[in-house]
N, C-alpha and C. Protein backbone atom coordinates (compact mmCIF):
# COMPACT_ATOMS: atom_id res chain seq x y z
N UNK A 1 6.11 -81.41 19.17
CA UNK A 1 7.40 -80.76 19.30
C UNK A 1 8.05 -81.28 20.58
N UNK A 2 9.07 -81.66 20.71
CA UNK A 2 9.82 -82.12 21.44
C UNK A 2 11.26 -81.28 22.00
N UNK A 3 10.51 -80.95 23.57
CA UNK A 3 12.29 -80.23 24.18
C UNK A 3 13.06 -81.11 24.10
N UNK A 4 14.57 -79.94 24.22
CA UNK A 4 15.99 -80.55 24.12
C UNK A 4 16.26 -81.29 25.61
N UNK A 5 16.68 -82.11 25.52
CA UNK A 5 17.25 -82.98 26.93
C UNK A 5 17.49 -81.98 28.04
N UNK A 6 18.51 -81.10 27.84
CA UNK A 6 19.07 -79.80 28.42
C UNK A 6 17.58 -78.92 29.37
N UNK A 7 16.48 -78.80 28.44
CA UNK A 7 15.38 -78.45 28.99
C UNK A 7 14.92 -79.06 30.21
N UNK A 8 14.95 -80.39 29.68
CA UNK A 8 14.22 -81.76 30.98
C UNK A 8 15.56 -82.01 31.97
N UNK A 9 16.56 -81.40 31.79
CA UNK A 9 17.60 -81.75 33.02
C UNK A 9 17.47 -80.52 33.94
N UNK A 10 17.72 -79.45 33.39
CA UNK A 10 17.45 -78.06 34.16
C UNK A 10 15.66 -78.47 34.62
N UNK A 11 14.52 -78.46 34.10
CA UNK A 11 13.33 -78.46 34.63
C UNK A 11 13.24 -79.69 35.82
N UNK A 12 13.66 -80.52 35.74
CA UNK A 12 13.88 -81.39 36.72
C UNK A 12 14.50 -81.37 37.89
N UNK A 13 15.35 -80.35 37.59
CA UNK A 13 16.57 -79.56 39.05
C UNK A 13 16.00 -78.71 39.64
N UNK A 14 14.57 -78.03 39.40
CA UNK A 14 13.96 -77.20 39.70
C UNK A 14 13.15 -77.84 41.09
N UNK A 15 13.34 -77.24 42.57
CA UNK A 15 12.64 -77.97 43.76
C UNK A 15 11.31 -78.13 43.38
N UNK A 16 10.49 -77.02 42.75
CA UNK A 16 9.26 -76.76 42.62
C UNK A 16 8.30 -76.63 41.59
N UNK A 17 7.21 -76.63 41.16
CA UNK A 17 6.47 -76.25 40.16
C UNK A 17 5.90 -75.27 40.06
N UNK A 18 5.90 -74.77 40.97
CA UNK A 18 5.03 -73.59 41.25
C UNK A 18 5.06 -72.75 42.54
N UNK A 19 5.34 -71.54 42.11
CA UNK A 19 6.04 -70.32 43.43
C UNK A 19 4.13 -69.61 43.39
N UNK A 20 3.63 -69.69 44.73
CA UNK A 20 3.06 -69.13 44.50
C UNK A 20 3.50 -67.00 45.36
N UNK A 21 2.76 -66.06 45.16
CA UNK A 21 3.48 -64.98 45.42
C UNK A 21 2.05 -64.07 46.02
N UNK A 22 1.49 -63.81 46.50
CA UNK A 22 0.22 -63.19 47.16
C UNK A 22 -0.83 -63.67 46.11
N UNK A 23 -1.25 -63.07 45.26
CA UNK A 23 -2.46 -63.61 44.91
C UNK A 23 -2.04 -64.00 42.98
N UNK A 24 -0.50 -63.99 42.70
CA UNK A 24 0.04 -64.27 41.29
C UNK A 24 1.02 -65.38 41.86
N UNK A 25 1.59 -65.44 40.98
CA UNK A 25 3.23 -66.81 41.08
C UNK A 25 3.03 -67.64 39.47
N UNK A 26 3.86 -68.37 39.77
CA UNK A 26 4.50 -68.57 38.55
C UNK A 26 3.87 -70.69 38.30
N UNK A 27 3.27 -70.82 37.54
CA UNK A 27 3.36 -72.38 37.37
C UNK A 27 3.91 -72.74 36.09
N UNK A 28 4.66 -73.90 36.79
CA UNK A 28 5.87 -74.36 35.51
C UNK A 28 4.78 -76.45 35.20
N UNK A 29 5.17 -76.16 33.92
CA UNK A 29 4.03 -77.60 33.73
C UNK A 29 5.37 -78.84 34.06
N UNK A 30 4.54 -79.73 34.23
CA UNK A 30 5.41 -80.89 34.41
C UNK A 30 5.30 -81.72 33.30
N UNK A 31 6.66 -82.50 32.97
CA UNK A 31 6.53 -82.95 32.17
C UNK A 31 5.18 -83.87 31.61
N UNK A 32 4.06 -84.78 32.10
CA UNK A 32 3.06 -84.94 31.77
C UNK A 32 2.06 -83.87 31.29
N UNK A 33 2.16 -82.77 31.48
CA UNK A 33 1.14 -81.99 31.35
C UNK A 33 1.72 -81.00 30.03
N UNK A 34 2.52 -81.03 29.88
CA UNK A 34 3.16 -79.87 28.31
C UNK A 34 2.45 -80.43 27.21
N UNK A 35 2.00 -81.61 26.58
CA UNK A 35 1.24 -81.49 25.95
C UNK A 35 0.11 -80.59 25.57
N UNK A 36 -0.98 -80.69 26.88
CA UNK A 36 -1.89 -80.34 27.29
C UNK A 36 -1.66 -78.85 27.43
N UNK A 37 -0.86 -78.59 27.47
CA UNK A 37 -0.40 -77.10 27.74
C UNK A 37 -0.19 -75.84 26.36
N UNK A 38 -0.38 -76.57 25.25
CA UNK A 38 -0.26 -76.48 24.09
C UNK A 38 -1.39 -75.84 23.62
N UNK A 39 -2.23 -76.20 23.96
CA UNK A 39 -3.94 -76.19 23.67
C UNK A 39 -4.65 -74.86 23.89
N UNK A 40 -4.73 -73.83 22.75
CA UNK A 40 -5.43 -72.50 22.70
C UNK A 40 -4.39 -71.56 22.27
N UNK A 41 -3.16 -72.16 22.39
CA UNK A 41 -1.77 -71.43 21.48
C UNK A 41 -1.38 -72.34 20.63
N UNK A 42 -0.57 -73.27 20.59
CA UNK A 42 0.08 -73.58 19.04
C UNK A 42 -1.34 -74.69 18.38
N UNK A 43 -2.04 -75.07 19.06
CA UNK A 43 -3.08 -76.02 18.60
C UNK A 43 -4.37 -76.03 19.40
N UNK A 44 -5.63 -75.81 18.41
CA UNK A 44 -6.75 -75.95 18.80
C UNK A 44 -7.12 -77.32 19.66
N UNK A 45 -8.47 -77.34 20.35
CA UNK A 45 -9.05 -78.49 21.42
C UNK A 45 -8.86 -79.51 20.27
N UNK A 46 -9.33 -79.73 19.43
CA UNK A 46 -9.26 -80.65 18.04
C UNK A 46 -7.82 -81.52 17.28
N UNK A 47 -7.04 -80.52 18.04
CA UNK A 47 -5.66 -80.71 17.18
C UNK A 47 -5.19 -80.18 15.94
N UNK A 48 -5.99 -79.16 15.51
CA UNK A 48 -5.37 -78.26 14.86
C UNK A 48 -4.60 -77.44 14.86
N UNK A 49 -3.68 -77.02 14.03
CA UNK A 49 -2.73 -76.00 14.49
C UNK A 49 -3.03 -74.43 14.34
N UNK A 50 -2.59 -73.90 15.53
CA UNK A 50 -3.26 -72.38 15.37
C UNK A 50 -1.86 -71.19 14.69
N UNK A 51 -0.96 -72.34 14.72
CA UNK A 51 0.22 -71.65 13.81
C UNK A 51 0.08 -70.58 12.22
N UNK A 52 0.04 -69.57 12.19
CA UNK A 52 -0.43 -68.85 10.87
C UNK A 52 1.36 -68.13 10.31
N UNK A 53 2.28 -68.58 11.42
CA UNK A 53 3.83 -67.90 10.68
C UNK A 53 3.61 -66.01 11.01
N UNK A 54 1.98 -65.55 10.65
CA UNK A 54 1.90 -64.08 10.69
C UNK A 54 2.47 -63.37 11.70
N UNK A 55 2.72 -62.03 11.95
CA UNK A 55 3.27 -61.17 12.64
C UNK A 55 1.87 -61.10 14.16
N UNK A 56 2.18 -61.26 15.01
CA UNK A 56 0.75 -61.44 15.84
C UNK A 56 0.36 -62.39 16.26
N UNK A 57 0.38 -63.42 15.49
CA UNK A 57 0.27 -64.82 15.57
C UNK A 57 0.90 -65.91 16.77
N UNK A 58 0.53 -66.87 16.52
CA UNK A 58 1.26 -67.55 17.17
C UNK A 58 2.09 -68.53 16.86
N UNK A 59 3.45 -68.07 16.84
CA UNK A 59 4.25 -69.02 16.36
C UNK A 59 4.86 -70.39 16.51
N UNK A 60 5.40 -71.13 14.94
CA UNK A 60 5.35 -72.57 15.49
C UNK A 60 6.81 -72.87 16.35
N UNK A 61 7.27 -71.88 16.05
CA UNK A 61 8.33 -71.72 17.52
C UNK A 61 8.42 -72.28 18.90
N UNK A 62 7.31 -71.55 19.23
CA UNK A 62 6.84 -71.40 20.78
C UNK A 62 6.54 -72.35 21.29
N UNK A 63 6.68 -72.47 22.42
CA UNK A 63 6.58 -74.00 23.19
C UNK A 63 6.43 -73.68 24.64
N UNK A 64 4.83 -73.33 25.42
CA UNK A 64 4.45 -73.04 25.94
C UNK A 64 5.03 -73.75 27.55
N UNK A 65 5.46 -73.25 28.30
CA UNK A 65 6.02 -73.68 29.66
C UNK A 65 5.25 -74.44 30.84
N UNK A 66 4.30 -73.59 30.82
CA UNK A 66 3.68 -72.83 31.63
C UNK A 66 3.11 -71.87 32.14
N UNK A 67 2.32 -70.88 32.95
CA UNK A 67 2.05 -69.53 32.97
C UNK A 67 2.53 -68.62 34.20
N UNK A 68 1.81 -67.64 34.27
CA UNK A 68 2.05 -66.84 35.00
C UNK A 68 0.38 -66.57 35.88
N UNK A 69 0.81 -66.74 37.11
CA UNK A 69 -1.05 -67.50 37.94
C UNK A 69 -1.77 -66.42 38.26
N UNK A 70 -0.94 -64.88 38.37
CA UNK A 70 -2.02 -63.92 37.93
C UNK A 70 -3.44 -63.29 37.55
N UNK A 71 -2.50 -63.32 36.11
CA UNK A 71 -3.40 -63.16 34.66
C UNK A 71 -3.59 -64.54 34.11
N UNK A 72 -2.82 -65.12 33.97
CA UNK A 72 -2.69 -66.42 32.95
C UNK A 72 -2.13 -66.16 32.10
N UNK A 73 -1.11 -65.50 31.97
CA UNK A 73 -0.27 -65.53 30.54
C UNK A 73 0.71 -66.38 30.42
N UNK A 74 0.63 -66.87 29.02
CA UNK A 74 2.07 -68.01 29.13
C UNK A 74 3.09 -67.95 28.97
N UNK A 75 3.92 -68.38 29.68
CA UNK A 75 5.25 -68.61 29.75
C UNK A 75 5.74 -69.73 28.61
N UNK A 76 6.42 -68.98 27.26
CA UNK A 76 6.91 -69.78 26.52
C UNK A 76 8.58 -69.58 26.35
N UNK A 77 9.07 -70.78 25.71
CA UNK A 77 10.29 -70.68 24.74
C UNK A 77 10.49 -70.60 23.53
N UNK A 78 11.00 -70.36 22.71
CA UNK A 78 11.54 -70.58 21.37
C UNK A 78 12.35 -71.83 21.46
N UNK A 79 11.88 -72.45 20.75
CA UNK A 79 12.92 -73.59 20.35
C UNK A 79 13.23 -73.53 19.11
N UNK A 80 13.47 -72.55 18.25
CA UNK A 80 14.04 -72.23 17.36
C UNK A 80 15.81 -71.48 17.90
N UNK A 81 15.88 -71.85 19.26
CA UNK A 81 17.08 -70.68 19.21
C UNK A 81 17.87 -71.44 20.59
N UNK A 82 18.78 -72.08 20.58
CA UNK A 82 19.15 -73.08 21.51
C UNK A 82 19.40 -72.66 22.95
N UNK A 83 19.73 -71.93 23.24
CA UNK A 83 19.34 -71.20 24.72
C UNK A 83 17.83 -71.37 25.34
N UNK A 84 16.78 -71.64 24.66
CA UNK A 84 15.77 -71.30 24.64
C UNK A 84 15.16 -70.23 25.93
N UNK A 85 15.06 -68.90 24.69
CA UNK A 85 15.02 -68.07 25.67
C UNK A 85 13.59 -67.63 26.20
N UNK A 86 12.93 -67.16 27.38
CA UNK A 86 11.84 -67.38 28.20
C UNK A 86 11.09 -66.22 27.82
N UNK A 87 9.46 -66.23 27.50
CA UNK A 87 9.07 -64.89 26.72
C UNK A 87 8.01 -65.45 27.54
N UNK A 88 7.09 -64.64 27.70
CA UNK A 88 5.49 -64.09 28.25
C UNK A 88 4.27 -63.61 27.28
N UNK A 89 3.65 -63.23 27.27
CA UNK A 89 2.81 -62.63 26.34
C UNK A 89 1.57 -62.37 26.82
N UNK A 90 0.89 -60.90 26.77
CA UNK A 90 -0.53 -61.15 27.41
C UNK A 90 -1.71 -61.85 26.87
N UNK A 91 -2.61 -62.39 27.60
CA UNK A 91 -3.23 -63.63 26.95
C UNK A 91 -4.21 -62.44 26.88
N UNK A 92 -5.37 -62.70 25.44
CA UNK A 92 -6.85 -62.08 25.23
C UNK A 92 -6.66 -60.58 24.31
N UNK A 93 -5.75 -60.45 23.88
CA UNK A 93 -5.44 -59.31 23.67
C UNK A 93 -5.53 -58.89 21.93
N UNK A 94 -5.52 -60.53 20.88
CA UNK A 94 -5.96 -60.28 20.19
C UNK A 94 -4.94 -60.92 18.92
N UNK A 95 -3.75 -60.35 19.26
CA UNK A 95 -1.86 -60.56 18.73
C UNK A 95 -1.18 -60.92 20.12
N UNK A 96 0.12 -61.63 19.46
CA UNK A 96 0.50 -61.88 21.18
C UNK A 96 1.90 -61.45 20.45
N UNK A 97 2.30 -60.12 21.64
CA UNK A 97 3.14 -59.84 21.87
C UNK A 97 4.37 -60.15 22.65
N UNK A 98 5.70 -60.78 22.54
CA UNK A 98 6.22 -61.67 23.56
C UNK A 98 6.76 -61.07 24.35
N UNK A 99 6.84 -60.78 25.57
CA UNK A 99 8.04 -59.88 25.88
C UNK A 99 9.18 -60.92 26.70
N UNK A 100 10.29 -60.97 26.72
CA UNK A 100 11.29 -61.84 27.04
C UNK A 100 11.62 -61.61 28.46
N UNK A 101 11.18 -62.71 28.94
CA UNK A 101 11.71 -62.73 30.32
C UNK A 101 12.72 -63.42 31.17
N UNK A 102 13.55 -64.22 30.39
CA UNK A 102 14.63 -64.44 30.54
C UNK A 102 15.46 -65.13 29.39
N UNK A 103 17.10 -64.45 29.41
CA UNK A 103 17.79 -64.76 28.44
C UNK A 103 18.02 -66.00 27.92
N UNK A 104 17.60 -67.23 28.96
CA UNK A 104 17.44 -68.75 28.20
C UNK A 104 16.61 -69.51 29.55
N UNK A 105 16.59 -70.64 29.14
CA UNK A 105 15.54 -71.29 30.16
C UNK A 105 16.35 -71.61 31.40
N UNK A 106 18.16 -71.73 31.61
CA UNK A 106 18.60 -72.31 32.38
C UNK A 106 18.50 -71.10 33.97
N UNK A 107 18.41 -69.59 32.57
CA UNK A 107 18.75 -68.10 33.55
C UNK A 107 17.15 -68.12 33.96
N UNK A 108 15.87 -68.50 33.29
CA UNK A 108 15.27 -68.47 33.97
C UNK A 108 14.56 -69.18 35.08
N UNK A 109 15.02 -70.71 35.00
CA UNK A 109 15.33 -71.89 36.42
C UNK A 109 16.04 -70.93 37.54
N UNK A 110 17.08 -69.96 37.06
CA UNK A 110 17.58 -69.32 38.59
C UNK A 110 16.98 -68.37 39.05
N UNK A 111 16.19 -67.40 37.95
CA UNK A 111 15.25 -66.80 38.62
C UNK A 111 13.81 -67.16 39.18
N UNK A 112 13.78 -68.18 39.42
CA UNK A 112 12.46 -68.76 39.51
C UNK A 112 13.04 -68.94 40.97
N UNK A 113 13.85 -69.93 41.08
CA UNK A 113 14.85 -69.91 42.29
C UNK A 113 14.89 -68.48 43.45
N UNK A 114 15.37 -67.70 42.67
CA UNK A 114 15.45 -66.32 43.33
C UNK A 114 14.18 -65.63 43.56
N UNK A 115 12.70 -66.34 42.86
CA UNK A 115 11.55 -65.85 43.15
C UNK A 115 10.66 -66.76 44.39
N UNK A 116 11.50 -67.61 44.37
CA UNK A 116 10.73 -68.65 45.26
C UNK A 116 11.37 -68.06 46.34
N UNK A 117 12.77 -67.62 46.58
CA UNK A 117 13.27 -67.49 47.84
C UNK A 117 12.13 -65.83 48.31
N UNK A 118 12.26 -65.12 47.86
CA UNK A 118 11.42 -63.75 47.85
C UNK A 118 9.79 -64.10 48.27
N UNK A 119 9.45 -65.20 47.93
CA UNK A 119 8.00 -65.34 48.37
C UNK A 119 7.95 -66.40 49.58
N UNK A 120 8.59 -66.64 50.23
CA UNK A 120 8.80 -67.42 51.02
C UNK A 120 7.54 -66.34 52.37
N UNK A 121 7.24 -66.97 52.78
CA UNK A 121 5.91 -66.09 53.79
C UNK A 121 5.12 -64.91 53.55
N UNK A 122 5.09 -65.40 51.82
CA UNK A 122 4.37 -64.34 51.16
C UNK A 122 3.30 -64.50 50.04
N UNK A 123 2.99 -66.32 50.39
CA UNK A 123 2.59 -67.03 49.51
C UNK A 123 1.01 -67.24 49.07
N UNK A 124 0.02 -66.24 50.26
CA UNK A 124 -1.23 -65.73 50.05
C UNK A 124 -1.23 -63.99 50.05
N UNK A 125 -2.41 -63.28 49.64
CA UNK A 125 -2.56 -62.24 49.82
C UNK A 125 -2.89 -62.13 51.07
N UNK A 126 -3.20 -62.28 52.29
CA UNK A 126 -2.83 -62.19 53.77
C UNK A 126 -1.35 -62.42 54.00
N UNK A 127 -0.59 -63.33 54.03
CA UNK A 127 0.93 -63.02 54.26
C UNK A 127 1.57 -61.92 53.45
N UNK A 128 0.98 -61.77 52.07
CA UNK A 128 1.60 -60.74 51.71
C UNK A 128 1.67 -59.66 52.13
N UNK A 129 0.42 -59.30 52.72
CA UNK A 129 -0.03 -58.05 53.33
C UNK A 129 0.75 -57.82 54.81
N UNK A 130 0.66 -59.06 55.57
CA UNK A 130 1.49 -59.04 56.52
C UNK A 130 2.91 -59.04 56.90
N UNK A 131 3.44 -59.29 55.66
CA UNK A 131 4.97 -59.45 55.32
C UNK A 131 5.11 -58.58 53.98
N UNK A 132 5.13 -57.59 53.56
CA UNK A 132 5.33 -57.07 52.32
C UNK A 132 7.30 -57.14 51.74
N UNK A 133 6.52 -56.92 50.69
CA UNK A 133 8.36 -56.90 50.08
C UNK A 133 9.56 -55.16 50.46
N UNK A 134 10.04 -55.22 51.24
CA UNK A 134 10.62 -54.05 51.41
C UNK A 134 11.19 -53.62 50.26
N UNK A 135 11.53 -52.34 49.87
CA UNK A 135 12.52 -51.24 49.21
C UNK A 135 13.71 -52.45 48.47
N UNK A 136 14.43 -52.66 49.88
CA UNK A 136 15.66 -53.02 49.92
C UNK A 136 15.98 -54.53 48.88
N UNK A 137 14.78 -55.39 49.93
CA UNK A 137 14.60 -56.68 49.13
C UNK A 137 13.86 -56.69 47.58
N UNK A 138 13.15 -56.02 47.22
CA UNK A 138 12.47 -55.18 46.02
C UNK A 138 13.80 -55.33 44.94
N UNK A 139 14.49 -54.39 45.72
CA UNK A 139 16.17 -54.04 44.63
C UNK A 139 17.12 -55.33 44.48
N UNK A 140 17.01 -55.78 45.54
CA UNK A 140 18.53 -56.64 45.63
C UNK A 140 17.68 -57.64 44.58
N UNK A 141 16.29 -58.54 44.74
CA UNK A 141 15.79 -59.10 43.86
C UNK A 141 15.60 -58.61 42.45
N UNK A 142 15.94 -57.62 41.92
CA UNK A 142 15.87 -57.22 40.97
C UNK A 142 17.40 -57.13 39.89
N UNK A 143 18.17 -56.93 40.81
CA UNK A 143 19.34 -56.62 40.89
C UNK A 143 20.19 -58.22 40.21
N UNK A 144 19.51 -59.15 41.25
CA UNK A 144 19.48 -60.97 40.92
C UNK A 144 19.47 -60.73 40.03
N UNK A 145 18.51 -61.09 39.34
CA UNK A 145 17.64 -61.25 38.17
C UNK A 145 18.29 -60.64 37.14
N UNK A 146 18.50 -59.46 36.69
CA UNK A 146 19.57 -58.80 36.18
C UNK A 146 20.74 -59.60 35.87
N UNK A 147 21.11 -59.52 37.31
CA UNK A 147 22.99 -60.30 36.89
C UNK A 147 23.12 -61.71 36.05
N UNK A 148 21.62 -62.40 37.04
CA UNK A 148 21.17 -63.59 36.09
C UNK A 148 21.58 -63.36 34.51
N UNK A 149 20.40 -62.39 34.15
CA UNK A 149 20.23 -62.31 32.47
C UNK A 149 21.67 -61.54 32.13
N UNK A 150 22.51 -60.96 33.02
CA UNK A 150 23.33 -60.28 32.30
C UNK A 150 23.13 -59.43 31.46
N UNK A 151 21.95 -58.21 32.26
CA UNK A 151 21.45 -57.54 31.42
C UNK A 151 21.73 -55.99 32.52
N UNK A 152 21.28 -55.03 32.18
CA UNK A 152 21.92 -53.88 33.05
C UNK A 152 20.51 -53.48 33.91
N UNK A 153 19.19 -54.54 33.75
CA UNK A 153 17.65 -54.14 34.33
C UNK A 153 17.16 -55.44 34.14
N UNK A 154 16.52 -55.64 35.17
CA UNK A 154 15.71 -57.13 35.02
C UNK A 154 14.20 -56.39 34.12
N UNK A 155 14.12 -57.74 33.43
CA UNK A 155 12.89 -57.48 32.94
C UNK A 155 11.99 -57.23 33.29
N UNK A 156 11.31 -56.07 33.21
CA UNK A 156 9.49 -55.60 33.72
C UNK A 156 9.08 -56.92 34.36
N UNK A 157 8.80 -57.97 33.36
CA UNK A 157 8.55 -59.08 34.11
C UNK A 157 8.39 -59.23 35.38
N UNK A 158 9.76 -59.10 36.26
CA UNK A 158 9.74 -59.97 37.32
C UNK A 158 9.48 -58.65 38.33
N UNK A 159 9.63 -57.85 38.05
CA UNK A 159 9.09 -56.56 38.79
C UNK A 159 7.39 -56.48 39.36
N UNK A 160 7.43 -56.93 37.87
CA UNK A 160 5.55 -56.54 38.07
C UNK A 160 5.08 -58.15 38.71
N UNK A 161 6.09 -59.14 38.67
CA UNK A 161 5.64 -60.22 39.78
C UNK A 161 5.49 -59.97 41.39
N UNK A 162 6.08 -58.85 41.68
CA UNK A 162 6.10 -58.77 42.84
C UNK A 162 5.06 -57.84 43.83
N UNK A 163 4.36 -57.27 42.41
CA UNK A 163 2.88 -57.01 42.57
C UNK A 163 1.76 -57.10 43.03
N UNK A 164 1.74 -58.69 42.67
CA UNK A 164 0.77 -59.23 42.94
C UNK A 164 0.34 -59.61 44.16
């Protein structure tokens, strides 16, 4: 499966690959590595496809990003839907549930942006501890993120990034 150009121009504008955030952050694959990135969601070690279409499943949609350094859950798109919009899902769980974390890939390049600026001396669990995220900065980052998606609440998502 092959991203849209639009994908590889925005992912390329991106300073970084990876925000890290106390002991979670976010890794975005580089273009050499999305293949490889494929492997235990849309296709087995073998090259089989783990695509079943079922409700739970994993769909041949999805087009895995990258994850979330946490847990390890992946960060996919739909490329069934030209925005390609940014979904999550918890990994091990059995069905993968997506939950959407940003309204297309370009809104979520700016929140990634707006997450990198937020972790800036906060990039181990010792700085985190020593620098925590205030109230204030908590909201206004949330608030981003929001206006980003043009939504009236940023997604759980990026909330529970700041968790970690």
């Amino acid at each position: 499966m092959k991203l849209s150009e639009r994908y590889n121009e925005v992912r390329e504008s991106l300073p970084t690959h990876e925000v890290s955030f106390g002991s979670g952050g976010i890794k975005l694959f580089s273009a050499a590595e999305l293949e490889d990135g494929q492997v235990g969601y849309s296709v087995g070690p073998d090259g089989a496809s783990l695509c079943s279409g079922e409700a739970g499943a994993w769909q041949p949609s999805w087009f895995v990003i990258g994850y979330e350094t946490g847990c390890g859950d992946p960060l996919f798109v739909d490329v069934d839907v030209v925005a390609l919009p940014v979904f999550s899902a918890m990994h091990g769980e059995g069905t993968w549930e997506p939950v959407q974390v940003a309204a297309s890939f370009e809104k979520f390049a700016q929140c990634v942006e707006e997450f990198s600026r937020i972790a800036v001396g906060r990039s181990s669990p010792v700085e985190r501890e020593a620098n925590p995220v205030s109230d204030e900065e908590r909201t206004s980052f949330l608030r981003r993120v929001a206006q980003l998606n043009q939504t009236s609440g940023a997604p759980e998502f990026w909330d529970l990034m700041l968790e970690f």
